[in-house]
C-alpha atoms as a PDB file:
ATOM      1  CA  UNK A   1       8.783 -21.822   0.096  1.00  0.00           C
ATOM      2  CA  UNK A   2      12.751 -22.752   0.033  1.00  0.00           C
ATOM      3  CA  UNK A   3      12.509 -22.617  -4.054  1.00  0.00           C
ATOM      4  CA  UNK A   4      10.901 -18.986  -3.248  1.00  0.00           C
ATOM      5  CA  UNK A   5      13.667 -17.967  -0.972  1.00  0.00           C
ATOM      6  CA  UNK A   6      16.767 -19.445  -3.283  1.00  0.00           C
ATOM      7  CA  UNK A   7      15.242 -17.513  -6.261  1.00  0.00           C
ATOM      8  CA  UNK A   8      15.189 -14.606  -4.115  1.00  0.00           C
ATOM      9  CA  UNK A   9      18.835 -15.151  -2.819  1.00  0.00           C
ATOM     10  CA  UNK A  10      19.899 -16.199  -5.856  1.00  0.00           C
ATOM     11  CA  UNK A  11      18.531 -12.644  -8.001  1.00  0.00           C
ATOM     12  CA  UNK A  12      20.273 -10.726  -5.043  1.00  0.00           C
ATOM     13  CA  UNK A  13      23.511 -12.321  -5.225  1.00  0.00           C
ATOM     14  CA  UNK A  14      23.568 -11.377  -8.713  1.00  0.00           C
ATOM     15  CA  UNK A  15      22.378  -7.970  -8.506  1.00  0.00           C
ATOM     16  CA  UNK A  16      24.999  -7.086  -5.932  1.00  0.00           C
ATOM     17  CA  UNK A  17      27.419  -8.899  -7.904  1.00  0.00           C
ATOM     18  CA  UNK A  18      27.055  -7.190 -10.566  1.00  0.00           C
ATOM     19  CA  UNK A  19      26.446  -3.411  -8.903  1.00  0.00           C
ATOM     20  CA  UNK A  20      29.884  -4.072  -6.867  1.00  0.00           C
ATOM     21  CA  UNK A  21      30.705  -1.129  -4.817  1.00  0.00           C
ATOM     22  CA  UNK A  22      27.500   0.768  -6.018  1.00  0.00           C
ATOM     23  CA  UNK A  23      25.174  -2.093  -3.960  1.00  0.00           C
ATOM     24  CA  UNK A  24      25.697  -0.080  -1.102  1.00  0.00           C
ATOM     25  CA  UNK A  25      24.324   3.277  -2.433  1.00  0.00           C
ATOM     26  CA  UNK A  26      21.663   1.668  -4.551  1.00  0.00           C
ATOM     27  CA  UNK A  27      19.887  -0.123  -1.800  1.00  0.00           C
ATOM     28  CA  UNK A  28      20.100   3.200   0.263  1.00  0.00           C
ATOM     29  CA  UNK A  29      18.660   5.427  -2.389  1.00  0.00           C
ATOM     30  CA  UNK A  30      16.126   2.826  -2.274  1.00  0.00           C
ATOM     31  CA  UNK A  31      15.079   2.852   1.380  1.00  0.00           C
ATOM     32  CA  UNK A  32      15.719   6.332   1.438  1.00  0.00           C
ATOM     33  CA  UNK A  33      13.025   7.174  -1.974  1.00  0.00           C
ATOM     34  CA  UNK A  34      10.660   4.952   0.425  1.00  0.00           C
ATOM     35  CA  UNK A  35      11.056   6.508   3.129  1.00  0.00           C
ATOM     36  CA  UNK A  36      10.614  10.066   1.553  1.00  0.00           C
ATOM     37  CA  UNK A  37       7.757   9.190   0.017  1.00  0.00           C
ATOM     38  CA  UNK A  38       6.351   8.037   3.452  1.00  0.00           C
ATOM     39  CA  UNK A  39       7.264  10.762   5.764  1.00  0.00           C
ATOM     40  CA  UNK A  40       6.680  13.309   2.425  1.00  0.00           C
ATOM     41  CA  UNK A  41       3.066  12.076   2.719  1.00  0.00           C
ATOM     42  CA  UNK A  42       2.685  12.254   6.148  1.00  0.00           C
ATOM     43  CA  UNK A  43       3.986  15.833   6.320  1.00  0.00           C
ATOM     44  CA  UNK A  44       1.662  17.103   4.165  1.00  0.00           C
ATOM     45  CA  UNK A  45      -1.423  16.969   6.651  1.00  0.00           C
ATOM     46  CA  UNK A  46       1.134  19.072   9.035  1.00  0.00           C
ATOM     47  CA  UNK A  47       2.032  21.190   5.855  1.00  0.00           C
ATOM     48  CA  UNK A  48      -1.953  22.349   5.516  1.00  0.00           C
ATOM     49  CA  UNK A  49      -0.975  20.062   1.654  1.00  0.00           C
ATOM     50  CA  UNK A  50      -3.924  18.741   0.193  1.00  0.00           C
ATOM     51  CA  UNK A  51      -3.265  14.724  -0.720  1.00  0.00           C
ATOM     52  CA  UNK A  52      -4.108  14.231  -4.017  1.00  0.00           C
ATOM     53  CA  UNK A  53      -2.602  12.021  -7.480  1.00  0.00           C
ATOM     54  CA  UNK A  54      -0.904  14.600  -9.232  1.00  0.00           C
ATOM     55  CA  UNK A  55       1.806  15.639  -6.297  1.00  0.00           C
ATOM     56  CA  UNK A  56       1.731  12.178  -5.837  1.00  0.00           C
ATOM     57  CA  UNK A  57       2.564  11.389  -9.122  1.00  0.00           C
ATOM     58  CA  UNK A  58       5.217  14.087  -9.561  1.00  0.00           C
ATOM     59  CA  UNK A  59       7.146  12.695  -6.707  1.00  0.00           C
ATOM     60  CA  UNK A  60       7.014   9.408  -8.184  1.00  0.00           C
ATOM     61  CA  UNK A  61       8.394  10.692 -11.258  1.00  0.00           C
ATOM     62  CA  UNK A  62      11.372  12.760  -9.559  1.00  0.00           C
ATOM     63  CA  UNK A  63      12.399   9.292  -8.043  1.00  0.00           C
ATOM     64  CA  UNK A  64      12.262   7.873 -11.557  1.00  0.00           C
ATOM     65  CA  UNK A  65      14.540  10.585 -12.622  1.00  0.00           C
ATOM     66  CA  UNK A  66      16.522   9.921  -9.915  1.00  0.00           C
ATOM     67  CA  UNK A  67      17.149   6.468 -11.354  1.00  0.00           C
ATOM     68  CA  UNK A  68      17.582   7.614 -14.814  1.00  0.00           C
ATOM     69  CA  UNK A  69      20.944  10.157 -12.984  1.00  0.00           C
ATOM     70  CA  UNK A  70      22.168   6.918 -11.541  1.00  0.00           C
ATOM     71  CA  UNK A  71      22.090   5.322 -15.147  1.00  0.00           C
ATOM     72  CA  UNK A  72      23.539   8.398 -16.869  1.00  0.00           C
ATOM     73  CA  UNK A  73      26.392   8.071 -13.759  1.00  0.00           C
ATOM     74  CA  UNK A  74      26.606   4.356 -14.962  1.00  0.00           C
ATOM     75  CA  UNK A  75      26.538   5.067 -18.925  1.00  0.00           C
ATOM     76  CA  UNK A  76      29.756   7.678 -18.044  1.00  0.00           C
ATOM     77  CA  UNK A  77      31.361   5.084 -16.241  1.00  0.00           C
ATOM     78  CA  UNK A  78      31.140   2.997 -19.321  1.00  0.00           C
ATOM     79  CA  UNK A  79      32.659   5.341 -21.229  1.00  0.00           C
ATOM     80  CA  UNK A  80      35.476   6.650 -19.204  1.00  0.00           C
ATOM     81  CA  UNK A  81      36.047   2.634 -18.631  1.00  0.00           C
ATOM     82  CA  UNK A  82      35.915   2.206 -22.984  1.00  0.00           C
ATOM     83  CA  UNK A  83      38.355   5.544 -23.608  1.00  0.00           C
ATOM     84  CA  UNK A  84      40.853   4.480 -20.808  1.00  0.00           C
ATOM     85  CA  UNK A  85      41.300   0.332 -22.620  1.00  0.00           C
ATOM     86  CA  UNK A  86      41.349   1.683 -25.839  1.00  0.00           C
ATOM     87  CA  UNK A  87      44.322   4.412 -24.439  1.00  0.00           C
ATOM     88  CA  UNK A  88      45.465   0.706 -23.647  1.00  0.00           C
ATOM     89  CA  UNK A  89      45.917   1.182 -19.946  1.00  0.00           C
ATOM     90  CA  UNK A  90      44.790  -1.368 -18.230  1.00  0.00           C
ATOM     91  CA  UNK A  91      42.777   0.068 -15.290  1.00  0.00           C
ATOM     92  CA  UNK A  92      39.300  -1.514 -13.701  1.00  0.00           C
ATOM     93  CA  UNK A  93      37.264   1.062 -11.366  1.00  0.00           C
ATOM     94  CA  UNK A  94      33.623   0.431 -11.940  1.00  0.00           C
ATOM     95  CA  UNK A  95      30.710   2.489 -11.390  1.00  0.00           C
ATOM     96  CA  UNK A  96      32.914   5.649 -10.276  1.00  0.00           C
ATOM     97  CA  UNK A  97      30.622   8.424 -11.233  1.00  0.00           C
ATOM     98  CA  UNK A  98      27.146   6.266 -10.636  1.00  0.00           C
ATOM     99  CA  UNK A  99      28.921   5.798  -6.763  1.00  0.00           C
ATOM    100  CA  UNK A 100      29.016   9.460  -6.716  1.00  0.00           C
ATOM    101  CA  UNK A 101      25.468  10.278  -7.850  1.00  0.00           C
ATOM    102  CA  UNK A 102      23.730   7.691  -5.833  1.00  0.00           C
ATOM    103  CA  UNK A 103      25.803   9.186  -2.366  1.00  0.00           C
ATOM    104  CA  UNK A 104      24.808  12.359  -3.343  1.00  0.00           C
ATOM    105  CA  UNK A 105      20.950  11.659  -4.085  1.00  0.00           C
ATOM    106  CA  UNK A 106      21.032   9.547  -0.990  1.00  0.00           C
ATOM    107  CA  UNK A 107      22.171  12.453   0.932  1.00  0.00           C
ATOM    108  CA  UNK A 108      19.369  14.821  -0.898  1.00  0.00           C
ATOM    109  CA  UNK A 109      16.599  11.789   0.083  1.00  0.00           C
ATOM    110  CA  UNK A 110      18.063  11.926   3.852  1.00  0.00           C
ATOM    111  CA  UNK A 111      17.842  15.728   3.759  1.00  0.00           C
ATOM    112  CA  UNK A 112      14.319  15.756   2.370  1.00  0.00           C
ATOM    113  CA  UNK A 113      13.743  13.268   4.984  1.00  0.00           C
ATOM    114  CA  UNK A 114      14.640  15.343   7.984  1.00  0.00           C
ATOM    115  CA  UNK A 115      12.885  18.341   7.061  1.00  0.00           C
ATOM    116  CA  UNK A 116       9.627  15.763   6.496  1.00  0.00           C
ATOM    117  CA  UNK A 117      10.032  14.920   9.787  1.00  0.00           C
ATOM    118  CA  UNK A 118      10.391  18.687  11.340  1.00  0.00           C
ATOM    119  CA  UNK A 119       7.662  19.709   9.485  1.00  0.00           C
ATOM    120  CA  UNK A 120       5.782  16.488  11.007  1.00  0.00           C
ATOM    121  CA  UNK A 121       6.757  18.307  14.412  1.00  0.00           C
ATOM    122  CA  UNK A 122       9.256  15.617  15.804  1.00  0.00           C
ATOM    123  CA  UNK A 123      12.730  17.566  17.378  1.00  0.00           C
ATOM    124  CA  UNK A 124      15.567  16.207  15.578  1.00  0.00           C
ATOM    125  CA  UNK A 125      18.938  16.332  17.174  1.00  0.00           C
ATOM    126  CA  UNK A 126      20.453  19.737  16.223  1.00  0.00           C
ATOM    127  CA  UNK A 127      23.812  18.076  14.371  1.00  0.00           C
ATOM    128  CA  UNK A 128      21.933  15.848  12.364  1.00  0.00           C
ATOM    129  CA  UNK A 129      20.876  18.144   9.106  1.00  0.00           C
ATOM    130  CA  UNK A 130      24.383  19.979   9.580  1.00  0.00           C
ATOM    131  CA  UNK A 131      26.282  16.155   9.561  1.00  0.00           C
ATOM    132  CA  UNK A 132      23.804  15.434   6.475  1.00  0.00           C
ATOM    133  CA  UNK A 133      24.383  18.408   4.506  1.00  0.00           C
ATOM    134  CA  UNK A 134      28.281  18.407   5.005  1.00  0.00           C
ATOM    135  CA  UNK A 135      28.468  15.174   3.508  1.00  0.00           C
ATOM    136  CA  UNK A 136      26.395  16.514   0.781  1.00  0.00           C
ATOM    137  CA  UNK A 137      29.185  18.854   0.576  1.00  0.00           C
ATOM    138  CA  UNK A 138      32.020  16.472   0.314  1.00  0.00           C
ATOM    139  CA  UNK A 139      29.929  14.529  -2.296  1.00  0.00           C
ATOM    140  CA  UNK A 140      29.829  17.521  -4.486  1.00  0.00           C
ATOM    141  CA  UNK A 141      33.113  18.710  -3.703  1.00  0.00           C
ATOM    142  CA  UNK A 142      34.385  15.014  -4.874  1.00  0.00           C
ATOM    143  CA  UNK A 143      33.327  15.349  -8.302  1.00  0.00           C
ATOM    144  CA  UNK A 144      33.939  19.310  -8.711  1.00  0.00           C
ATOM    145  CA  UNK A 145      34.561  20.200 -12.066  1.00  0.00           C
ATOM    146  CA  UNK A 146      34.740  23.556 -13.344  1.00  0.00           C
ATOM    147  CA  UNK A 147      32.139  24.066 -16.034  1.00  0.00           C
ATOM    148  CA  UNK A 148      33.188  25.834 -19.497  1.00  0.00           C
ATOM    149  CA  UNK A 149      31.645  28.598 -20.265  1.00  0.00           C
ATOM    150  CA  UNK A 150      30.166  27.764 -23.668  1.00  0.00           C
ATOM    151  CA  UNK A 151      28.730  31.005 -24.157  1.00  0.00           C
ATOM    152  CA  UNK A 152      24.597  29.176 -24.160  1.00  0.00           C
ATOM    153  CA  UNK A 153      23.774  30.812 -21.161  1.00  0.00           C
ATOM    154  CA  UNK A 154      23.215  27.014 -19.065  1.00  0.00           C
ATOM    155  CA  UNK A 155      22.357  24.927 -21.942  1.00  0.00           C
ATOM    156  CA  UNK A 156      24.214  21.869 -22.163  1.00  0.00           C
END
């Protein structure tokens, strides 16, 4: 059992070490995919929602996706870290954009959440879902970028 727990301790201390400030936001967006998928199921007898393995399936692939934004946030991190040392400034801030796009899923998990839980019937607290989706604000407002117009009409 203590070889069991020191393996588990061990992998942990690594993960977190290595994730640095995006630990935080990982572990949440993990909880929080959990706990969407929970209350998502559970709100779907109140929502008249028929159970079955396809929805069931599709949300498990939007988390997935989810995942794959953190990575892309974590693969633009690596190159914003590669083009600012070969500019030969020396400057370490890891995981900048991944940080960002974890909050802001988080947030979109808690919001999904909440409404879950209405829908279940349970009376929230009327500032929660305004509290939630001003941080969702400030996320988004963080990282605002105005878009070119490339003339594709939305096609990247």
């Amino acid at each position: 059992m203590d070889k069991e727990k020191l393996t588990t301790v061990a992998i942990l201390s690594t993960v977190m070490s290595w994730l640095g400030i995006l630990t935080v936001p990982v572990f949440l967006l993990v909880g929080c995919n959990i706990l969407d998928y929970i209350t998502g199921l559970m709100a779907a007898g109140y929502r008249q929602q028929d159970i079955n393995s396809y929805k069931s399936i599709r949300g498990i692939t939007k988390k997935v996706c989810q995942w794959l934004l953190v990575m892309v946030g974590c693969i633009l991190d690596a190159i914003i870290q590669y083009a600012v040392s070969v500019a030969g400034v020396e400057l370490r801030i890891p995981f900048v954009v991944a940080t960002v796009v974890a909050v802001w899923l988080v947030v979109n998990e808690l919001i999904s959440i909440l409404e879950n839980i209405i829908d279940i019937g349970v009376e929230i607290p009327p500032f929660l879902l305004p509290v939630v989706r001003y941080i969702k604000k400030q996320a988004e407002s963080t990282a605002q970028i105005e878009e070119e117009d490339d003339g594709k009409n939305g096609d990247v």
